[in-house]
Protein backbone atom coordinates (compact mmCIF):
# COMPACT_ATOMS: atom_id res chain seq x y z
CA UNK A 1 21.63 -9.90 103.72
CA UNK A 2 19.56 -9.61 99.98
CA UNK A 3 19.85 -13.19 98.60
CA UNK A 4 22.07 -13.95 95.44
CA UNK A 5 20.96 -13.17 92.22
CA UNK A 6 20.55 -17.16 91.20
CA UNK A 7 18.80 -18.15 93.76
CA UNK A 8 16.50 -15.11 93.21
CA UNK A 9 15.64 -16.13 89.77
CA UNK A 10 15.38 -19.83 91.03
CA UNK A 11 12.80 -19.17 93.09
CA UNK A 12 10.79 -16.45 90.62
CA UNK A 13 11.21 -19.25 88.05
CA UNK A 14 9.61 -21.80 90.71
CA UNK A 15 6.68 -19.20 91.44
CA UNK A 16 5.95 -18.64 87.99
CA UNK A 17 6.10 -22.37 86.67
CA UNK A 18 3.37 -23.22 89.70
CA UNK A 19 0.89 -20.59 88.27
CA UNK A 20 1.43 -21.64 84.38
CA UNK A 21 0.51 -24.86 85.76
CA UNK A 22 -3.04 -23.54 87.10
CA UNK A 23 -1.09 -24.25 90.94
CA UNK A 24 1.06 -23.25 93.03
CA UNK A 25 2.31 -25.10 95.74
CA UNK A 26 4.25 -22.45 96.85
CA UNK A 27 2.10 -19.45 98.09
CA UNK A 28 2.07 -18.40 100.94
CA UNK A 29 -1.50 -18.45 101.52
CA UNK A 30 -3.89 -21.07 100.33
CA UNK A 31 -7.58 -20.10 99.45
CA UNK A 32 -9.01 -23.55 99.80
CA UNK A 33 -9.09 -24.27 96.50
CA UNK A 34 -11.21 -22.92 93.89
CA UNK A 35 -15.21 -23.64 93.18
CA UNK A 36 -15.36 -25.77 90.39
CA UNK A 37 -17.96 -25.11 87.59
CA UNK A 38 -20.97 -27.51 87.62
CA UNK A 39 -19.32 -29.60 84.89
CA UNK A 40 -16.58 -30.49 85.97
CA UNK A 41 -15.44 -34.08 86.49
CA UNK A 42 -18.69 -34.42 83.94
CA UNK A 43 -18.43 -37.48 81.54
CA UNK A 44 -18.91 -36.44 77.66
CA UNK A 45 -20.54 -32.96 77.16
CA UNK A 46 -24.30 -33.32 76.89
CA UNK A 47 -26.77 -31.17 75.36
CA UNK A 48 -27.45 -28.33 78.06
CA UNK A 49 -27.88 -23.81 77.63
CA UNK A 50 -24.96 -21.59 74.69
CA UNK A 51 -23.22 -18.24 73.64
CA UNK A 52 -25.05 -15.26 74.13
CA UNK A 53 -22.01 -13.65 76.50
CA UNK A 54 -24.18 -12.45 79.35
CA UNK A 55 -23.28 -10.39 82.34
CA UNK A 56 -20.29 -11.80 83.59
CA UNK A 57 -20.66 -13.18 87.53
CA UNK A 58 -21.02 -11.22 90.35
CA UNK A 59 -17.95 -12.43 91.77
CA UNK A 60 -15.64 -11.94 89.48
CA UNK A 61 -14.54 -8.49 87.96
CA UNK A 62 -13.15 -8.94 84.61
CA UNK A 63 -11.21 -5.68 85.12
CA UNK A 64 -11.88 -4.33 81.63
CA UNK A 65 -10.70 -0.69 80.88
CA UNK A 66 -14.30 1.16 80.50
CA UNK A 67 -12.18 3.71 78.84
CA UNK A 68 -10.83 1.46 76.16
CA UNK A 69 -12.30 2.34 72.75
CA UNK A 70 -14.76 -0.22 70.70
CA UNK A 71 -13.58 -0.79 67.38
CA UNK A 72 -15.77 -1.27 64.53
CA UNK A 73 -16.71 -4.80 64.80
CA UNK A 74 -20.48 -5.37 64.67
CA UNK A 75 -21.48 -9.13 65.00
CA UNK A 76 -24.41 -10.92 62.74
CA UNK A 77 -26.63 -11.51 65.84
CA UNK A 78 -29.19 -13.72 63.82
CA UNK A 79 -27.05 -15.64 61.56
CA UNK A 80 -28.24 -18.62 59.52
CA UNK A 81 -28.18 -22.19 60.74
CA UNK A 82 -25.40 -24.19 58.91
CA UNK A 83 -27.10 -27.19 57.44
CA UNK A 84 -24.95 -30.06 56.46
CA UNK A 85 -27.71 -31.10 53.90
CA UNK A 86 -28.40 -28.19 51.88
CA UNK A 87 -26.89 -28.72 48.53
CA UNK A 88 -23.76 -26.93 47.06
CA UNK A 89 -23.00 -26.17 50.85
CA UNK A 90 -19.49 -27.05 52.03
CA UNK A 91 -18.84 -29.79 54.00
CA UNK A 92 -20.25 -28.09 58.05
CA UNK A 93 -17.20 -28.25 59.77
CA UNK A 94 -14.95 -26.13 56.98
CA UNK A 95 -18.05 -23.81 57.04
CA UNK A 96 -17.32 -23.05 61.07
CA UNK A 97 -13.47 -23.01 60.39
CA UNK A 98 -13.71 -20.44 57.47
CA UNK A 99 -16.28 -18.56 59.74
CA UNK A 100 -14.27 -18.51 62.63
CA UNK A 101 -11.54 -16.90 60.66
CA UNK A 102 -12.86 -14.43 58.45
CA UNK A 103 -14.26 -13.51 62.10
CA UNK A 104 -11.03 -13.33 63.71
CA UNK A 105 -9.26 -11.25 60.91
CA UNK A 106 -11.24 -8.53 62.05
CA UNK A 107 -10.18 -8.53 65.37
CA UNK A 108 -6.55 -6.81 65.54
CA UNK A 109 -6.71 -6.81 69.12
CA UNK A 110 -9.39 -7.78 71.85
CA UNK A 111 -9.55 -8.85 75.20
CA UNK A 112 -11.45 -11.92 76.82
CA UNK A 113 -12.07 -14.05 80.08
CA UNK A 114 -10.40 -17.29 80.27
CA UNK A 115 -11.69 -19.92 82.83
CA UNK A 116 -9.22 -23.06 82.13
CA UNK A 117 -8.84 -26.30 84.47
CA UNK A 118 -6.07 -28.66 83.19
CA UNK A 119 -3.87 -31.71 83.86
CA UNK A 120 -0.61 -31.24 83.55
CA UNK A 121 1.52 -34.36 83.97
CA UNK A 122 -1.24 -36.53 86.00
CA UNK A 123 -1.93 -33.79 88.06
CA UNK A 124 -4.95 -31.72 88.09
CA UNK A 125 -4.50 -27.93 89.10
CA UNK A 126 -7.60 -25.78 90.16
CA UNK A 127 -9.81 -23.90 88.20
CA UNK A 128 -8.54 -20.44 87.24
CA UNK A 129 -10.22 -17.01 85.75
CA UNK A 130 -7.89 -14.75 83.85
CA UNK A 131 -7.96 -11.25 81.86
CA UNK A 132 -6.26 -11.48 78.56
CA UNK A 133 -5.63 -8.84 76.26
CA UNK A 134 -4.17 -10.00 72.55
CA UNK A 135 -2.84 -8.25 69.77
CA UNK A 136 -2.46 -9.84 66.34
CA UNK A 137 0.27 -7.86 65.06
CA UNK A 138 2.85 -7.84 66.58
CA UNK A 139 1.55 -11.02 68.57
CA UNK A 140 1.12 -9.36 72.38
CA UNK A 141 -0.59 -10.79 75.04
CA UNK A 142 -1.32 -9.69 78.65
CA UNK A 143 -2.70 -11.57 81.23
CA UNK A 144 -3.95 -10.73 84.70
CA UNK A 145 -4.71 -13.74 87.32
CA UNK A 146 -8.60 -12.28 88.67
CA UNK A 147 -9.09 -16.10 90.95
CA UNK A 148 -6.93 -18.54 91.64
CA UNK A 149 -3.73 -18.68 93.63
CA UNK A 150 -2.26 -16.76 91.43
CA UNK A 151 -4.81 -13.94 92.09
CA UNK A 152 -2.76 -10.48 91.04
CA UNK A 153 -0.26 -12.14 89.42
CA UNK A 154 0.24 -10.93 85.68
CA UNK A 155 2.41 -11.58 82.48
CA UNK A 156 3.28 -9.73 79.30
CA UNK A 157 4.82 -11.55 76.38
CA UNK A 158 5.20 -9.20 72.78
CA UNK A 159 7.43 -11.13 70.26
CA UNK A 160 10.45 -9.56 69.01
CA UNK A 161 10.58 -7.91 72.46
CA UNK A 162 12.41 -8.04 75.73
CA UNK A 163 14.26 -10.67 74.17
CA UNK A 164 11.28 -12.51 73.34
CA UNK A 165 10.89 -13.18 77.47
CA UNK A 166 7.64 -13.06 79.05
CA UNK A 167 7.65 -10.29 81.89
CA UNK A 168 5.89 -10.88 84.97
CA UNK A 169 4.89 -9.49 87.93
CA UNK A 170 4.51 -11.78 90.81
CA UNK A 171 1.40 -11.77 92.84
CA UNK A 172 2.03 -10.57 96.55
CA UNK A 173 0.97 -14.64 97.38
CA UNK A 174 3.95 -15.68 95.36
CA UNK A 175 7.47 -17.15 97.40
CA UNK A 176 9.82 -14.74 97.24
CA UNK A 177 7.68 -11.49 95.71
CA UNK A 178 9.08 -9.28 98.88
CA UNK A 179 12.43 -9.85 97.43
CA UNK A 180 11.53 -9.11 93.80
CA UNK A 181 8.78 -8.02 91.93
CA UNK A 182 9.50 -8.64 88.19
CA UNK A 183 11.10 -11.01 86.36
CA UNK A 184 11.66 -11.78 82.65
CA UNK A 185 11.58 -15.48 81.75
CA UNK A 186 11.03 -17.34 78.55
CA UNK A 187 8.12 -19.17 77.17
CA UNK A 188 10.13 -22.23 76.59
CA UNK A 189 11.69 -22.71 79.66
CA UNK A 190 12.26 -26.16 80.28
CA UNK A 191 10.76 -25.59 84.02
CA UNK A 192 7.86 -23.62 82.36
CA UNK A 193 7.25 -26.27 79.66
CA UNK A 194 7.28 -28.94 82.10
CA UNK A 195 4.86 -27.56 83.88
CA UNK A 196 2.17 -26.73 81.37
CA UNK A 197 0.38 -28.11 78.71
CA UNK A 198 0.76 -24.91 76.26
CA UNK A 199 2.92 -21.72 76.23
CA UNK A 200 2.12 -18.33 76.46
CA UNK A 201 2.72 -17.79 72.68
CA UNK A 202 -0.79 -20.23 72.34
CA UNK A 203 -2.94 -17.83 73.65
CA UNK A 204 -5.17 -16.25 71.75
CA UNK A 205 -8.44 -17.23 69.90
CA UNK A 206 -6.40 -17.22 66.62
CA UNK A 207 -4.47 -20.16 67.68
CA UNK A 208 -7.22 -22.07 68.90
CA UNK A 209 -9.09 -21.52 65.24
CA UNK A 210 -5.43 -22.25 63.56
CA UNK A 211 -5.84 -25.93 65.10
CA UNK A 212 -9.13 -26.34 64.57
CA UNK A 213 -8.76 -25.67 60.98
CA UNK A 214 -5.67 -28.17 60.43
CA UNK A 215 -8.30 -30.70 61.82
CA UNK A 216 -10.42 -30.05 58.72
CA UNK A 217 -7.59 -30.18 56.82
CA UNK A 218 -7.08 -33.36 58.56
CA UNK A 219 -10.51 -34.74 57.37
CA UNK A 220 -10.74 -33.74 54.03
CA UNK A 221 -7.08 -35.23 53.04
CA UNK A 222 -8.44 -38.31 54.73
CA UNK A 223 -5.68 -37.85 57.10
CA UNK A 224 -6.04 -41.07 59.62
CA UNK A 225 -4.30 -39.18 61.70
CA UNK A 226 -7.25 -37.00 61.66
CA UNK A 227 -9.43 -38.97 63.69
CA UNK A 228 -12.88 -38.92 63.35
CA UNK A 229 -14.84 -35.48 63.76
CA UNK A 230 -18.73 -34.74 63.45
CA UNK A 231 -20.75 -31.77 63.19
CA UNK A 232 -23.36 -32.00 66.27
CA UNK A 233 -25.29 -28.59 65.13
CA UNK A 234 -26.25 -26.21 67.63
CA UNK A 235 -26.26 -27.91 71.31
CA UNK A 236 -27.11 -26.01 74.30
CA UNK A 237 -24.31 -25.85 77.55
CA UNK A 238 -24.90 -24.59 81.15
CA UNK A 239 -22.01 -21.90 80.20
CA UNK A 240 -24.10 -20.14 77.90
CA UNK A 241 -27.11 -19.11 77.76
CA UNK A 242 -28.10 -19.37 73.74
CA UNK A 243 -26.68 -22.56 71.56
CA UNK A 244 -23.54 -23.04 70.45
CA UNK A 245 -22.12 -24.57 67.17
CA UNK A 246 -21.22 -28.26 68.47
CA UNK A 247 -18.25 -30.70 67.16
CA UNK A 248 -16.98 -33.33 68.05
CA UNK A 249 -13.50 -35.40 67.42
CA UNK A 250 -11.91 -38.54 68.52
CA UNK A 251 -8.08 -37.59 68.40
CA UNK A 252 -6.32 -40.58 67.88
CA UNK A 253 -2.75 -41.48 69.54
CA UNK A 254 0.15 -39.25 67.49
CA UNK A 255 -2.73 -36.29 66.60
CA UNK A 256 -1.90 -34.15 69.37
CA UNK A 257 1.50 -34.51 71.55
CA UNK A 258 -0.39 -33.49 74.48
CA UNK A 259 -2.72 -36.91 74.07
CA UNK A 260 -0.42 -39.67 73.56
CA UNK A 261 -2.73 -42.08 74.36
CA UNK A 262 -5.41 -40.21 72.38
CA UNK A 263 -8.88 -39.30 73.86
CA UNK A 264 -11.60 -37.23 72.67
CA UNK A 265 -12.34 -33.36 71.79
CA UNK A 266 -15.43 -31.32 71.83
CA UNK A 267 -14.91 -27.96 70.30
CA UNK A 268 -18.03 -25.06 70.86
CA UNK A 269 -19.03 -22.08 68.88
CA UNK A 270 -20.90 -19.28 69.08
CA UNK A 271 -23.14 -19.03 66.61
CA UNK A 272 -23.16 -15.42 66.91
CA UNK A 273 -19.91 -14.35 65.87
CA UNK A 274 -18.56 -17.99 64.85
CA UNK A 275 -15.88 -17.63 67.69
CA UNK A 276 -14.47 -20.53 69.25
CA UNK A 277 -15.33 -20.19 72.90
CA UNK A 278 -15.52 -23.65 74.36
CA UNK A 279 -13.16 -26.34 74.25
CA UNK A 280 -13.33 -29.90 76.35
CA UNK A 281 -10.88 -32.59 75.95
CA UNK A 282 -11.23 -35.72 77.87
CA UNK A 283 -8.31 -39.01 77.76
CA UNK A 284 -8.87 -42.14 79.45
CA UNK A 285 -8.97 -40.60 83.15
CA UNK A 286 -11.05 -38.08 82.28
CA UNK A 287 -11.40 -34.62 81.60
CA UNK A 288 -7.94 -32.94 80.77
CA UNK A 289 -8.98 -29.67 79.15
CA UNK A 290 -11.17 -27.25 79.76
CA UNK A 291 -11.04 -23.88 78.12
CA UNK A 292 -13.61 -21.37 78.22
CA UNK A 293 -13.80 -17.96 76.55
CA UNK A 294 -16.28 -15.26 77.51
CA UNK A 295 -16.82 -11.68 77.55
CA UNK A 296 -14.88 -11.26 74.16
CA UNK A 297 -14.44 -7.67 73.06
CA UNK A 298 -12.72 -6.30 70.10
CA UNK A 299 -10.96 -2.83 70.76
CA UNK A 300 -8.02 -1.10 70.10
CA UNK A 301 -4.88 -1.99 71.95
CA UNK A 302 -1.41 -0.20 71.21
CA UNK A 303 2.32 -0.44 72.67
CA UNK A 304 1.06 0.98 76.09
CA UNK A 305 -1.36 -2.14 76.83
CA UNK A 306 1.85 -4.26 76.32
CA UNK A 307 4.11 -2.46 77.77
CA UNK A 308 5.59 -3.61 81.34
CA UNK A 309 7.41 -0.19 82.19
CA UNK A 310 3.94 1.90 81.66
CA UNK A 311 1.25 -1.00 82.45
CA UNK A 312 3.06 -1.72 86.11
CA UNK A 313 4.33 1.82 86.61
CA UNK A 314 3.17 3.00 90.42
């Protein structure tokens, strides 16, 4: 007898709130958790190795389309060192915000790895490595689980489309995937916001620069809310193997909903491209945010790359 059509969605609902949430305590099949990076549970981010995107680890296939075209993005691979001191020079960290988004507005589309570990609601959920694909305009995003217990699982979300519902297909791991495969759901859910400490439509290296950037604003309205940020300069870190562009900000309580309490940020960028590609936040228990961005790659992405009925077609 095929189950009812509400407890169907119930129980895709369920399965897709778990993986939002980095977890999911309902899979069939456990894979012992994931390995950790080397920093994690690591106090304050120290000077370590930076952002020369490397070759990507053996064990993980980012999945990129080799037959996806480049577009016509060539990065300053020497650029200058910003020095705070030099006269005339805007203040450091509105030098890296402006950077980071003359940068981006270049970028219609591109695709990335995304390694995040997060707390959501005291509770710490394993390390996970995703493909995302973004397009600016309309805002699209794709995203394909590659590890984690969520491995296989992926979601499309294009505003002004399919009702503004994120689309997913579950992974074969998920409860109740051999009685449906798909399922629209949307970002705002109150199961899916519950669950996770941002929504789909916050993905994207354009949103990350978009709240750096009201930080600056922040700082030079003398904002208390603002907090207190500082320009480290160019710091090495064990994810990268040329320095990144360092700062760091002590968020106070009512800066960002998601630290009530307040804690402390460290934001990273490479000072390639002037892309945001590291961010650490930490509260009074420890690290609560970790967001890493790798392998970025501006190319051209149309309807078809966002488009559940041709991208899941068998």
């Amino acid at each position: 007898m095929m189950p009812s059509m509400g407890w169907t969605r119930r129980i895709v609902a369920i399965a897709l709130v778990c993986w939002l949430a980095g977890c999911s305590e309902f899979s069939r099949h456990r894979f012992g958790g994931v390995r950790r990076s080397a920093d994690a549970e690591e106090g304050p981010p120290k000077s370590a190795p930076a952002l020369a995107i490397g070759k990507p680890p053996a064990v993980v296939n980012p999945g990129i389309d080799p037959n996806v075209k480049p577009a016509t993005f060539v990065p300053d691979l020497n650029p200058p060192p910003i020095d705070p001191n030099a006269q005339g020079l805007q203040h450091p960290l509105r030098v890296l915000y402006e950077r980071a988004s003359r940068r981006h507005a270049t970028m219609d589309s591109y695709i990335f790895r995304f390694k995040r570990r997060e707390v959501v609601q005291g509770k710490k959920t394993p390390e996970e490595v995703m493909q995302v694909k973004v397009r600016c305009d309309p805002y699209s995003v794709y995203i394909k689980c590659l590890v984690g217990e969520g491995k296989d699982r992926e979601v499309i979300y294009v505003q002004g489309k399919n009702n503004n519902k994120m689309q997913v297909l579950l992974s074969p791991n998920d409860f109740g995937s051999s009685f449906i495969k798909r399922q629209s759901i949307a970002p705002d859910d109150p199961l899916v916001r519950s669950k996770s400490r941002y929504p789909i439509t916050e993905t994207g290296l354009g949103m990350m620069i978009d709240h750096f950037g009201r930080q600056v604003v922040g700082i030079e309205k003398g904002d208390p809310l603002a907090g207190t940020v500082k320009y480290l300069g160019q710091l090495e870190r064990p994810e990268f193997t040329a320095k990144v562009e360092a700062v760091y900000q002590a968020v106070p309580a009512g800066n960002d909903p998601t630290l009530p309490k307040g804690g402390h940020r460290w934001w990273f960028f490479d000072a390639g491209s002037g892309l945001p590609v590291l961010r650490i936040t930490h509260d009074a228990t420890g690290e609560v945010e970790y967001y890493l961005h790798d392998h970025i790659q501006a190319v051209r992405l149309d309807d078809v790359d966002f488009n559940p009925d041709r991208t899941w077609r068998k």
